[in-house]
PDB file of N, CA and C in Angstrom:
ATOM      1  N   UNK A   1     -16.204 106.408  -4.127  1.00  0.00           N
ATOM      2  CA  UNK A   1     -17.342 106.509  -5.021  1.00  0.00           C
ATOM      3  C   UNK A   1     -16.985 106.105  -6.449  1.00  0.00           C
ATOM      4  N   UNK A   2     -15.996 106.936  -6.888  1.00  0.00           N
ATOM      5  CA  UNK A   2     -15.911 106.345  -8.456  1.00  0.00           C
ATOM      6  C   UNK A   2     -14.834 104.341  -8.178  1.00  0.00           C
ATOM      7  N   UNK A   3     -14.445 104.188  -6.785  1.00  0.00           N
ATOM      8  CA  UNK A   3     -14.549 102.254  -7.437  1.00  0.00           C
ATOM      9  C   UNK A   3     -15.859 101.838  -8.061  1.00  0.00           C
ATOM     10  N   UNK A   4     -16.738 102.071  -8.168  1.00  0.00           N
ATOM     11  CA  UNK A   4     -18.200 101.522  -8.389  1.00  0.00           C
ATOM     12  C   UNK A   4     -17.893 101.798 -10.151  1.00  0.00           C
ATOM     13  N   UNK A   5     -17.743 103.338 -10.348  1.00  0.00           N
ATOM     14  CA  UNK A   5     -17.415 103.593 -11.835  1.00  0.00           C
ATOM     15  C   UNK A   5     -16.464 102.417 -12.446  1.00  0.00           C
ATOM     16  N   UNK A   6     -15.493 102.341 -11.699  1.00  0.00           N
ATOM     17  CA  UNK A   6     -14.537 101.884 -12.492  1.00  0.00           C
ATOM     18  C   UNK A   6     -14.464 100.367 -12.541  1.00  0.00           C
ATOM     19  N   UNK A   7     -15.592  99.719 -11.060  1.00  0.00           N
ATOM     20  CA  UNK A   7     -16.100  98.356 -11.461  1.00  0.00           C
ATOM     21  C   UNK A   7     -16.843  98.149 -12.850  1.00  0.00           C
ATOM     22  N   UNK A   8     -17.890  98.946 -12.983  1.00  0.00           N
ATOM     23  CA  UNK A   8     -18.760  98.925 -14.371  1.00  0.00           C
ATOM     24  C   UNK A   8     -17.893  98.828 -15.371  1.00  0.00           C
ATOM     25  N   UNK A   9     -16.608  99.746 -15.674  1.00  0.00           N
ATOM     26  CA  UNK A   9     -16.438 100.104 -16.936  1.00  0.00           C
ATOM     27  C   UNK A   9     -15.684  98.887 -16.989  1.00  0.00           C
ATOM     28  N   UNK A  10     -14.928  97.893 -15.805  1.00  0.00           N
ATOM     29  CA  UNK A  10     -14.344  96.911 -15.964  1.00  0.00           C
ATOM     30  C   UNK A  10     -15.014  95.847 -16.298  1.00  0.00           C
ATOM     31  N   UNK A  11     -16.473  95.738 -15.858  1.00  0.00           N
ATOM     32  CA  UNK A  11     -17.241  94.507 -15.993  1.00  0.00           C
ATOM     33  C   UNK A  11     -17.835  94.680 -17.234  1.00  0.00           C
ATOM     34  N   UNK A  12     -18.223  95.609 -17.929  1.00  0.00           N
ATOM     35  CA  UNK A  12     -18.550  96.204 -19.229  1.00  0.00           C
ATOM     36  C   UNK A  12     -17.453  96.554 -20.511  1.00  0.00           C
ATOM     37  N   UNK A  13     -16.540  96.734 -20.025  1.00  0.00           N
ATOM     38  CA  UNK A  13     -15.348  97.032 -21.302  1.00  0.00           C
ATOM     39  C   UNK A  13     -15.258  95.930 -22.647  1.00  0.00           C
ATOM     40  N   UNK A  14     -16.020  94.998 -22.639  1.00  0.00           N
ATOM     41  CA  UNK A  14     -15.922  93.916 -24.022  1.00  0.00           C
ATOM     42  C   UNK A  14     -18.097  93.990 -24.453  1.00  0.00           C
ATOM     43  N   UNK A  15     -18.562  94.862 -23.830  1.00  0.00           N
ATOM     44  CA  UNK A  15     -19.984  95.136 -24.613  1.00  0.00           C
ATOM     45  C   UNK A  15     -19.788  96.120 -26.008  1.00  0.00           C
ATOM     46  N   UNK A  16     -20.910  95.687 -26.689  1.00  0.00           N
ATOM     47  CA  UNK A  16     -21.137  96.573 -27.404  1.00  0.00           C
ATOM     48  C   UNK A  16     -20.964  98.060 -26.739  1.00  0.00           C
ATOM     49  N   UNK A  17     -20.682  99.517 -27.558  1.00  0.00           N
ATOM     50  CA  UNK A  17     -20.663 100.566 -27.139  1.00  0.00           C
ATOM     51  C   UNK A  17     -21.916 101.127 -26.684  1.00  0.00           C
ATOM     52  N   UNK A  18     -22.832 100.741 -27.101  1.00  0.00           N
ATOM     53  CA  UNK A  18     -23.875 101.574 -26.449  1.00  0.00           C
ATOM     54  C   UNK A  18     -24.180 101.117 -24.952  1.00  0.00           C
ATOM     55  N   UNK A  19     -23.982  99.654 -25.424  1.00  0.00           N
ATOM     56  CA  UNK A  19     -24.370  98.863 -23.735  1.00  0.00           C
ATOM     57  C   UNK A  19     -23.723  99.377 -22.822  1.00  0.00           C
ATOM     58  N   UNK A  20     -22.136  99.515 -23.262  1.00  0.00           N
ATOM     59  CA  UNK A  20     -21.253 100.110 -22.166  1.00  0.00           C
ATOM     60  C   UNK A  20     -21.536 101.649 -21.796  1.00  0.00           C
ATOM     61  N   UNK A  21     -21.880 102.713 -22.684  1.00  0.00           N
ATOM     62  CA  UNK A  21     -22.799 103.757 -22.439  1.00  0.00           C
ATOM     63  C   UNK A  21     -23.602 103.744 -21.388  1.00  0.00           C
ATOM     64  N   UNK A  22     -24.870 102.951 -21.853  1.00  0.00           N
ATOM     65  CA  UNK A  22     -25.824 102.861 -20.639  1.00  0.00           C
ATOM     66  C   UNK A  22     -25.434 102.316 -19.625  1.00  0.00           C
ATOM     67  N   UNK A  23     -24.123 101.592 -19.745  1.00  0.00           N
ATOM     68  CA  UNK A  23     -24.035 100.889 -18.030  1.00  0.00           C
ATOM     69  C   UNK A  23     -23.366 102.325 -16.987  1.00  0.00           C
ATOM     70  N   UNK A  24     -22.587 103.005 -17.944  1.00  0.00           N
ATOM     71  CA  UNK A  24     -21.615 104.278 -17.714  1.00  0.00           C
ATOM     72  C   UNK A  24     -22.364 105.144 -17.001  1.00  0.00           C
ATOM     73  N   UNK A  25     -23.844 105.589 -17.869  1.00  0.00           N
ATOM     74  CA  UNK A  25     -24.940 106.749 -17.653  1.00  0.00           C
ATOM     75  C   UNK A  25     -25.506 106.525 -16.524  1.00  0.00           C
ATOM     76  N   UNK A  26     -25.937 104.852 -16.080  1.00  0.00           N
ATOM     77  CA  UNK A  26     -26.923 104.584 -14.758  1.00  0.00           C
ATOM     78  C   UNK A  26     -26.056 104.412 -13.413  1.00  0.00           C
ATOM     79  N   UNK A  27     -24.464 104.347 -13.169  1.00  0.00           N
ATOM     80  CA  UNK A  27     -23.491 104.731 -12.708  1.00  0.00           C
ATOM     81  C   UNK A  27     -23.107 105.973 -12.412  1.00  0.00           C
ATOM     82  N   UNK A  28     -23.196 106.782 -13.182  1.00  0.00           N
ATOM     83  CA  UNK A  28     -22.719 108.114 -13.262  1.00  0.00           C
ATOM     84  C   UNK A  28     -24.338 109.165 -12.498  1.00  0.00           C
ATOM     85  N   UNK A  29     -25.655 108.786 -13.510  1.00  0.00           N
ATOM     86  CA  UNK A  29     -27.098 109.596 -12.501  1.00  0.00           C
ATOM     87  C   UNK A  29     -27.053 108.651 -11.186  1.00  0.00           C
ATOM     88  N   UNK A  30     -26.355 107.708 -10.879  1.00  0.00           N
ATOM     89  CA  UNK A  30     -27.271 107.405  -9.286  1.00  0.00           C
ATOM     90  C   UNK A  30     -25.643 107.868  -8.725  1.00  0.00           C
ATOM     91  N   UNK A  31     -24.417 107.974  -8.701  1.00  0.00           N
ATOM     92  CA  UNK A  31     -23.811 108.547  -8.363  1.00  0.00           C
ATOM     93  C   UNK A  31     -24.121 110.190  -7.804  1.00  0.00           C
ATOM     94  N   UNK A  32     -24.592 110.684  -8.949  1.00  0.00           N
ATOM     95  CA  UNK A  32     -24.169 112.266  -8.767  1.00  0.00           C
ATOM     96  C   UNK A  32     -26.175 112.696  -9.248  1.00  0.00           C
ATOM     97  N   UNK A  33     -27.502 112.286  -8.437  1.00  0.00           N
ATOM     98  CA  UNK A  33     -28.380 112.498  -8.573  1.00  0.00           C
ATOM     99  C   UNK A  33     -28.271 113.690  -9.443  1.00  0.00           C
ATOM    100  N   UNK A  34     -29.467 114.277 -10.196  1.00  0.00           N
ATOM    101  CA  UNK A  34     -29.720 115.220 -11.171  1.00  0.00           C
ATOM    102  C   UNK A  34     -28.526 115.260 -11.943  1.00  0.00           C
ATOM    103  N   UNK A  35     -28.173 115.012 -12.281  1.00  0.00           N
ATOM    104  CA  UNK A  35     -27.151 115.296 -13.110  1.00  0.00           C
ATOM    105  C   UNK A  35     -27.709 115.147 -14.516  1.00  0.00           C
ATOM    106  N   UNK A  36     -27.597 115.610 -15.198  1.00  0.00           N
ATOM    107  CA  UNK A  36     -28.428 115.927 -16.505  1.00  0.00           C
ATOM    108  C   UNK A  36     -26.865 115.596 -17.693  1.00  0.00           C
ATOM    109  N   UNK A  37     -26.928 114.695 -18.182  1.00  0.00           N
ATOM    110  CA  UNK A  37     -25.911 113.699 -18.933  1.00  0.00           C
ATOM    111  C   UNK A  37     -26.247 113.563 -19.909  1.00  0.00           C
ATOM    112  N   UNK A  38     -25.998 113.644 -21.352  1.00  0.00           N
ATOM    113  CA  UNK A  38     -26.113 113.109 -22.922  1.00  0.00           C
ATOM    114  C   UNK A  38     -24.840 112.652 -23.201  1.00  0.00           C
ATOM    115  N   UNK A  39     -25.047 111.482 -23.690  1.00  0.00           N
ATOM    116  CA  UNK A  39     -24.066 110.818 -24.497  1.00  0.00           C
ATOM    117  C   UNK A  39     -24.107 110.993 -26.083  1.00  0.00           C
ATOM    118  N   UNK A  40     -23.179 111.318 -26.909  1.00  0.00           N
ATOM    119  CA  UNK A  40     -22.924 111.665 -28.280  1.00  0.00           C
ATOM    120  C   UNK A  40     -21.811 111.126 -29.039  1.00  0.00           C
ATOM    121  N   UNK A  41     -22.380 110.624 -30.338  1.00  0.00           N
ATOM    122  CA  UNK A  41     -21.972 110.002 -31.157  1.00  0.00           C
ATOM    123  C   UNK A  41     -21.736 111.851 -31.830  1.00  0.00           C
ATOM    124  N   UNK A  42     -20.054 111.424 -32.265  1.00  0.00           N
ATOM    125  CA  UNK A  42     -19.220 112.529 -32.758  1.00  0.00           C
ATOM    126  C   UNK A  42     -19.215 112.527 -34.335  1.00  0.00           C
ATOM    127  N   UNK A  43     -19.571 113.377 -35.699  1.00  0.00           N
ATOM    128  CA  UNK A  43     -19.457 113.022 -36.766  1.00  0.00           C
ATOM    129  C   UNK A  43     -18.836 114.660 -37.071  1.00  0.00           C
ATOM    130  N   UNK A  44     -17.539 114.586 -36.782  1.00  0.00           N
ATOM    131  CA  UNK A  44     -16.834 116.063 -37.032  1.00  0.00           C
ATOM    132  C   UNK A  44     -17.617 117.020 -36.296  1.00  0.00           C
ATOM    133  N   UNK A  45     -17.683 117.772 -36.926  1.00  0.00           N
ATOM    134  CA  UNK A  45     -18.305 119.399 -35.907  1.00  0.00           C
ATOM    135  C   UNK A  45     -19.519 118.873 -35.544  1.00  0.00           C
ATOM    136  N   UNK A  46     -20.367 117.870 -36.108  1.00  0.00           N
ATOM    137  CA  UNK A  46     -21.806 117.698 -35.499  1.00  0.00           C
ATOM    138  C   UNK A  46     -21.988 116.062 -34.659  1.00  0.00           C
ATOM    139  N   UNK A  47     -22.417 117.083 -33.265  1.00  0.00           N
ATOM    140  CA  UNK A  47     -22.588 116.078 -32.106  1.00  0.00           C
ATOM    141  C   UNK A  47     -23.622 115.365 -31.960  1.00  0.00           C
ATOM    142  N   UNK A  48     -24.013 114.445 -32.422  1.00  0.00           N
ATOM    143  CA  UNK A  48     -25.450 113.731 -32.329  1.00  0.00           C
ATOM    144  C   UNK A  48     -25.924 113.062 -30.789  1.00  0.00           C
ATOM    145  N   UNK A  49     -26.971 113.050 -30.279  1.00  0.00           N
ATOM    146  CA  UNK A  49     -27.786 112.747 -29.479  1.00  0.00           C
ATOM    147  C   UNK A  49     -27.692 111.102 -29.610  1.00  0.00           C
ATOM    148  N   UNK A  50     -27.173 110.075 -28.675  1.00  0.00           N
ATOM    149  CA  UNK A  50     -27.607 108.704 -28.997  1.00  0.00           C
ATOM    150  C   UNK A  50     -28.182 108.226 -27.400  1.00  0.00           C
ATOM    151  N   UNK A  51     -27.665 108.709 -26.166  1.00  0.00           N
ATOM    152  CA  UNK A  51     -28.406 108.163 -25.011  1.00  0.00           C
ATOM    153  C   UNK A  51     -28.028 109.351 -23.851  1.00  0.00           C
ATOM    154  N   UNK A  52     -29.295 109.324 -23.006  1.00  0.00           N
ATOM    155  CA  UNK A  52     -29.362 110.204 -22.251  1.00  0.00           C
ATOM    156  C   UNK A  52     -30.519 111.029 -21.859  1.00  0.00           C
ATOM    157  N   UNK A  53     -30.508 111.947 -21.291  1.00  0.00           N
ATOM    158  CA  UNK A  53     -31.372 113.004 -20.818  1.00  0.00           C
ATOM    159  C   UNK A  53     -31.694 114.223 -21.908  1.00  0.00           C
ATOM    160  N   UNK A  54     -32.326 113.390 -22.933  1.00  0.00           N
ATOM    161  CA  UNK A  54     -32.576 113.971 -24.491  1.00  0.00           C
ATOM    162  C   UNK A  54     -33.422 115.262 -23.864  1.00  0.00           C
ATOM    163  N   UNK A  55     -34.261 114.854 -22.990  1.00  0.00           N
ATOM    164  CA  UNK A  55     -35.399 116.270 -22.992  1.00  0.00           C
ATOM    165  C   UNK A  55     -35.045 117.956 -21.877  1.00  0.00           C
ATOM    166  N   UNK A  56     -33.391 117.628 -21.676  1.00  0.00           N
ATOM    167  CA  UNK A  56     -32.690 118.471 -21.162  1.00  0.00           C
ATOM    168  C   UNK A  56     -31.703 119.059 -21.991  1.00  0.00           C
ATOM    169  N   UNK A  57     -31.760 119.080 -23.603  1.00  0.00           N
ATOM    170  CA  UNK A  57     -31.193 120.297 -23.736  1.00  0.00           C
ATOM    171  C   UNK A  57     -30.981 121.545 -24.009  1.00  0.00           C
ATOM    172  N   UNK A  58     -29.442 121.517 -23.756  1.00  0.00           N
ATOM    173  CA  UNK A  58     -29.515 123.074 -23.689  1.00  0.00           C
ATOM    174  C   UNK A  58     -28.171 123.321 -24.824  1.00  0.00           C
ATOM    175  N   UNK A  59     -27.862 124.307 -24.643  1.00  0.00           N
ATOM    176  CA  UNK A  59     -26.649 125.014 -26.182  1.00  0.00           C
ATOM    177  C   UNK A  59     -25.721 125.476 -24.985  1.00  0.00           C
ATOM    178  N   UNK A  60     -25.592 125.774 -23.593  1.00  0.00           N
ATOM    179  CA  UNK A  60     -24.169 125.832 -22.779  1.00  0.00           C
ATOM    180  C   UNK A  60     -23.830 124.986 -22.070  1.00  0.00           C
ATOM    181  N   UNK A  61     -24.296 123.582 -22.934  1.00  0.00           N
ATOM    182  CA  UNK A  61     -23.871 122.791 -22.091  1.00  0.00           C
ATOM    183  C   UNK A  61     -22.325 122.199 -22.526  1.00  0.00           C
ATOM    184  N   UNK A  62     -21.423 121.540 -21.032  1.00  0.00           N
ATOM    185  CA  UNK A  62     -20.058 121.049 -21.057  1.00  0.00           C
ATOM    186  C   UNK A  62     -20.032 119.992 -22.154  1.00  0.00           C
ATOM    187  N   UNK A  63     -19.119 120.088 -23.308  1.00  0.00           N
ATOM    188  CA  UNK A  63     -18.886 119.185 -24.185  1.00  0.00           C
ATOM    189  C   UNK A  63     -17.555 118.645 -23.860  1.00  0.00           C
ATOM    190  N   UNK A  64     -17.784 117.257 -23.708  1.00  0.00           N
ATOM    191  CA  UNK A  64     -16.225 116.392 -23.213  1.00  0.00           C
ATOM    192  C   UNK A  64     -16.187 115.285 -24.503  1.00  0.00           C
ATOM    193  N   UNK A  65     -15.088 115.445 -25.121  1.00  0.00           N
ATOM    194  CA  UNK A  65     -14.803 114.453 -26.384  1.00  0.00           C
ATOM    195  C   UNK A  65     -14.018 113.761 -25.467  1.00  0.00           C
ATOM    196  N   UNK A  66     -14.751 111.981 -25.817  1.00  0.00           N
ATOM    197  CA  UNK A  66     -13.946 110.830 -24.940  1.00  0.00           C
ATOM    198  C   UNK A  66     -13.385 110.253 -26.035  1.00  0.00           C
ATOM    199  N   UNK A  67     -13.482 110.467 -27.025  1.00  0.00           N
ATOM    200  CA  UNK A  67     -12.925 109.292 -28.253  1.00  0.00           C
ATOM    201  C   UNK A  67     -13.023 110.526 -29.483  1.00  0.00           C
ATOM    202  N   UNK A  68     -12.192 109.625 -30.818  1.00  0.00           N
ATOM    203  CA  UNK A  68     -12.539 110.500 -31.681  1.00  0.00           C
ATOM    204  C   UNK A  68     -14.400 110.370 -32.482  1.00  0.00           C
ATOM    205  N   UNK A  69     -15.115 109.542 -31.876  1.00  0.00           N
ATOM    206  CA  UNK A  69     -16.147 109.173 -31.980  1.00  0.00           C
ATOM    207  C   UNK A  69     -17.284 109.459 -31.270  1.00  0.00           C
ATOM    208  N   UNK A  70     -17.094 109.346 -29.412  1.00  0.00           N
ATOM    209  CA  UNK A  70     -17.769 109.929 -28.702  1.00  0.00           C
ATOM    210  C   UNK A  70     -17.631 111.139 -27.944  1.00  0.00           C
ATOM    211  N   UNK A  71     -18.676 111.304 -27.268  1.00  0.00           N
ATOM    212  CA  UNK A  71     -17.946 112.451 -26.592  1.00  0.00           C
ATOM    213  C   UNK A  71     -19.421 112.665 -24.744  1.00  0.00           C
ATOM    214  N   UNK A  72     -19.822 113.574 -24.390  1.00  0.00           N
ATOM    215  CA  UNK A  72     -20.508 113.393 -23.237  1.00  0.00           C
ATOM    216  C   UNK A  72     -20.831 115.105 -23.071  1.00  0.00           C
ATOM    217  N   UNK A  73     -22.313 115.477 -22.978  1.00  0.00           N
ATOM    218  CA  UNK A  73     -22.571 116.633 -22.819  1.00  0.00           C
ATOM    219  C   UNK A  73     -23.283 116.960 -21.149  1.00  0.00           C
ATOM    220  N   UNK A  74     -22.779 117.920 -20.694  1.00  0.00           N
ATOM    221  CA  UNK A  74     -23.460 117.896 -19.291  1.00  0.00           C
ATOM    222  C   UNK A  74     -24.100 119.252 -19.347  1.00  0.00           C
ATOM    223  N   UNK A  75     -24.846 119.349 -18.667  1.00  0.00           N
ATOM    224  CA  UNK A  75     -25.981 120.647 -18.162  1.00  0.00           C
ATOM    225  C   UNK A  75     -25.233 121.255 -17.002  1.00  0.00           C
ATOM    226  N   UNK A  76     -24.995 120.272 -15.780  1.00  0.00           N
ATOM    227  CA  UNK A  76     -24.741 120.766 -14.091  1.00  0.00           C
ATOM    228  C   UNK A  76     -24.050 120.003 -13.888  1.00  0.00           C
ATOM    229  N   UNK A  77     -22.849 120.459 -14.269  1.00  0.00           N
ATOM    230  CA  UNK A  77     -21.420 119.830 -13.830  1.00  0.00           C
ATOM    231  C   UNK A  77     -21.009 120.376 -12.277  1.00  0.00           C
ATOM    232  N   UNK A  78     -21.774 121.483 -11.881  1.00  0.00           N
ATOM    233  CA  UNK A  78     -21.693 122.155 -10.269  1.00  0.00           C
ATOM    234  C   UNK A  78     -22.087 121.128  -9.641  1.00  0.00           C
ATOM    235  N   UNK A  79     -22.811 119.581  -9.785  1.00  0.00           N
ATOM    236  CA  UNK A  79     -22.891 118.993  -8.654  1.00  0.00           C
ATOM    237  C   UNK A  79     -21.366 118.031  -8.499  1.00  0.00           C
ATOM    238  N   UNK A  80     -20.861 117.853  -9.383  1.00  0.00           N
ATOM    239  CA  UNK A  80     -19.726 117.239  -8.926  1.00  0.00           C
ATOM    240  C   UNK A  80     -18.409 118.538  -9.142  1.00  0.00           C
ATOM    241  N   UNK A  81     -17.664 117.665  -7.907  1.00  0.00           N
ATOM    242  CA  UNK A  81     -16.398 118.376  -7.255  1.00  0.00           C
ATOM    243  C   UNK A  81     -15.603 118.222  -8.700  1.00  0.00           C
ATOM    244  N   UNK A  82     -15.122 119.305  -9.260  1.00  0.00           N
ATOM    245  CA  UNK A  82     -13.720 118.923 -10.077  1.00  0.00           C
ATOM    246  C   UNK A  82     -12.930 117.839 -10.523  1.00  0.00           C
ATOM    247  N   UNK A  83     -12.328 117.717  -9.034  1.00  0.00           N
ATOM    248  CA  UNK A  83     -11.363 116.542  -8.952  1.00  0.00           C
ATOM    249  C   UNK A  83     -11.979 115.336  -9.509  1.00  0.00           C
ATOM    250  N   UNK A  84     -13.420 115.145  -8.794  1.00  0.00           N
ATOM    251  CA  UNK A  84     -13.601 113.908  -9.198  1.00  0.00           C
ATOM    252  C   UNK A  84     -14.342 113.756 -10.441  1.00  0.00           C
ATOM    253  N   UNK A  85     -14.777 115.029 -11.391  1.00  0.00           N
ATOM    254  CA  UNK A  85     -15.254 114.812 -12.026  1.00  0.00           C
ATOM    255  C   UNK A  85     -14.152 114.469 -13.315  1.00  0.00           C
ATOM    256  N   UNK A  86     -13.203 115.282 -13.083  1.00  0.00           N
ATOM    257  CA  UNK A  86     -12.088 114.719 -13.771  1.00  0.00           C
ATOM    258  C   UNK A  86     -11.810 112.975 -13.661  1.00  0.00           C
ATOM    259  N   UNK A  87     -11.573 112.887 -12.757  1.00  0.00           N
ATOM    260  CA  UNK A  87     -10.906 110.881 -12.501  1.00  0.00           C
ATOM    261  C   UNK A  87     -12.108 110.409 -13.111  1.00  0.00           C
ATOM    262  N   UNK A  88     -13.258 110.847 -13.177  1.00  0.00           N
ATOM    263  CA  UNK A  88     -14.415 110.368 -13.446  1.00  0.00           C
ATOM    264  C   UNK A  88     -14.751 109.685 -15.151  1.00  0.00           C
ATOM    265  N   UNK A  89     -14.295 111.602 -15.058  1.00  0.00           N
ATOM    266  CA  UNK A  89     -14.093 111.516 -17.470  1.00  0.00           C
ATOM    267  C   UNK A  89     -12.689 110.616 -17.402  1.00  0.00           C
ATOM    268  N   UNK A  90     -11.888 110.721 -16.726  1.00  0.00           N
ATOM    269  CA  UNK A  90     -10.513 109.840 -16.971  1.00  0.00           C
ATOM    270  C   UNK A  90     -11.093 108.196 -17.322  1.00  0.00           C
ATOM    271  N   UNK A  91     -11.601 108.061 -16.066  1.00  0.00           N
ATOM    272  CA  UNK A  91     -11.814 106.102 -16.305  1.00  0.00           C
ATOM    273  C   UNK A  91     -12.642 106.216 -17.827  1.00  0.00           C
ATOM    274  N   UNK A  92     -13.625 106.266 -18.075  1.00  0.00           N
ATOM    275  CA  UNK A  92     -14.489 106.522 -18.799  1.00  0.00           C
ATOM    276  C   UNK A  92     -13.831 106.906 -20.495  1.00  0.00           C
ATOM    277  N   UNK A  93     -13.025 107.655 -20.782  1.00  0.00           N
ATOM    278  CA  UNK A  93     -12.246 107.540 -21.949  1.00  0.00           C
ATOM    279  C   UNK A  93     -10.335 106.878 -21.810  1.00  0.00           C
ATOM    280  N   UNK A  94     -10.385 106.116 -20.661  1.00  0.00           N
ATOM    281  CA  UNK A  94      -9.542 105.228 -20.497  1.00  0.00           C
ATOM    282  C   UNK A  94      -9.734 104.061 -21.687  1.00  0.00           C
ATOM    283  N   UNK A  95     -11.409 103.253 -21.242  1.00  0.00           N
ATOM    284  CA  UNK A  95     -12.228 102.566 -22.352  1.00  0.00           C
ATOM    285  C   UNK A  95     -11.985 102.559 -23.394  1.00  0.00           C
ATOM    286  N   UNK A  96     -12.346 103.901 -23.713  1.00  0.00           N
ATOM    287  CA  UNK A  96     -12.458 104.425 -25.082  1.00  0.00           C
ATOM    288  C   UNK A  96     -10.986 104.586 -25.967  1.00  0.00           C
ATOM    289  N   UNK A  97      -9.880 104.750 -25.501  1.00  0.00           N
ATOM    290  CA  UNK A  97      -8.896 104.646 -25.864  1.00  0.00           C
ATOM    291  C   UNK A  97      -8.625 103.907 -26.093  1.00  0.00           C
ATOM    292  N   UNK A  98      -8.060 104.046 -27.818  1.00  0.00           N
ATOM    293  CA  UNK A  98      -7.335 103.220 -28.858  1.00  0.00           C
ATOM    294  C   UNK A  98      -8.605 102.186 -29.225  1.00  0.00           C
ATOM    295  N   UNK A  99      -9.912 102.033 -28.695  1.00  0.00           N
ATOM    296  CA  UNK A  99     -10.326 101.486 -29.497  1.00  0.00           C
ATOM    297  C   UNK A  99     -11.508 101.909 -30.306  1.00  0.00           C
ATOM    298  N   UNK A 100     -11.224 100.357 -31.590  1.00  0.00           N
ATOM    299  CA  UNK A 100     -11.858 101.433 -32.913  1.00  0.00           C
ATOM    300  C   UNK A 100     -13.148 101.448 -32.831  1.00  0.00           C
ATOM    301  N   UNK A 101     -14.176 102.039 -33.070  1.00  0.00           N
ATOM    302  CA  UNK A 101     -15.792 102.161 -32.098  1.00  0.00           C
ATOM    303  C   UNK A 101     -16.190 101.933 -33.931  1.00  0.00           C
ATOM    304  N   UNK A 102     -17.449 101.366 -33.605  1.00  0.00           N
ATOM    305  CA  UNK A 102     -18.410 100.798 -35.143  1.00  0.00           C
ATOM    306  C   UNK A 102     -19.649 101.390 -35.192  1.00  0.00           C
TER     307      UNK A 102
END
């Protein structure tokens, strides 16, 4: 399941960041249906809203910093298994590593 992830982030890794976002987000909801996903632009302690499932949130939701820039908020991380949700955030701030985001 995640080769499909890690095709995208390969066929996407030289887009703009948001593009690569949305290619990440429509990968990640048809993967793991309902999954309730925000993507966030990081400005120190305050996490801003830039793509995603804006009209799902909530204040306990999982905050994953992928960069010192982005980061990924989840609602129902219970539909995915651990393991893979880990390899999952792995490929995904693989990307994001070392480079400088605008």
């Amino acid at each position: 399941m995640l080769n499909h992830l890690q095709a995208v982030v390969d066929e996407h890794q030289h887009d703009e960041d948001l593009d690569f976002i949305k290619a990440c987000h429509e990968v990640l909801v048809e993967l793991y249906p309902g999954l309730r996903l925000r993507w966030v632009h990081i400005y120190g302690k305050r996490w801003a809203y830039i793509y995603g499932n804006s009209g799902d949130l909530t204040q306990s939701s999982l905050k994953i910093q992928l960069s010192q820039n982005y980061g990924i908020c989840i609602d129902n991380t219970k539909l995915v298994e651990p393991p893979e949700f880990d390899q999952a955030v792995a490929i995904i701030k693989e990307h994001f590593n070392g480079k400088v985001m605008v």
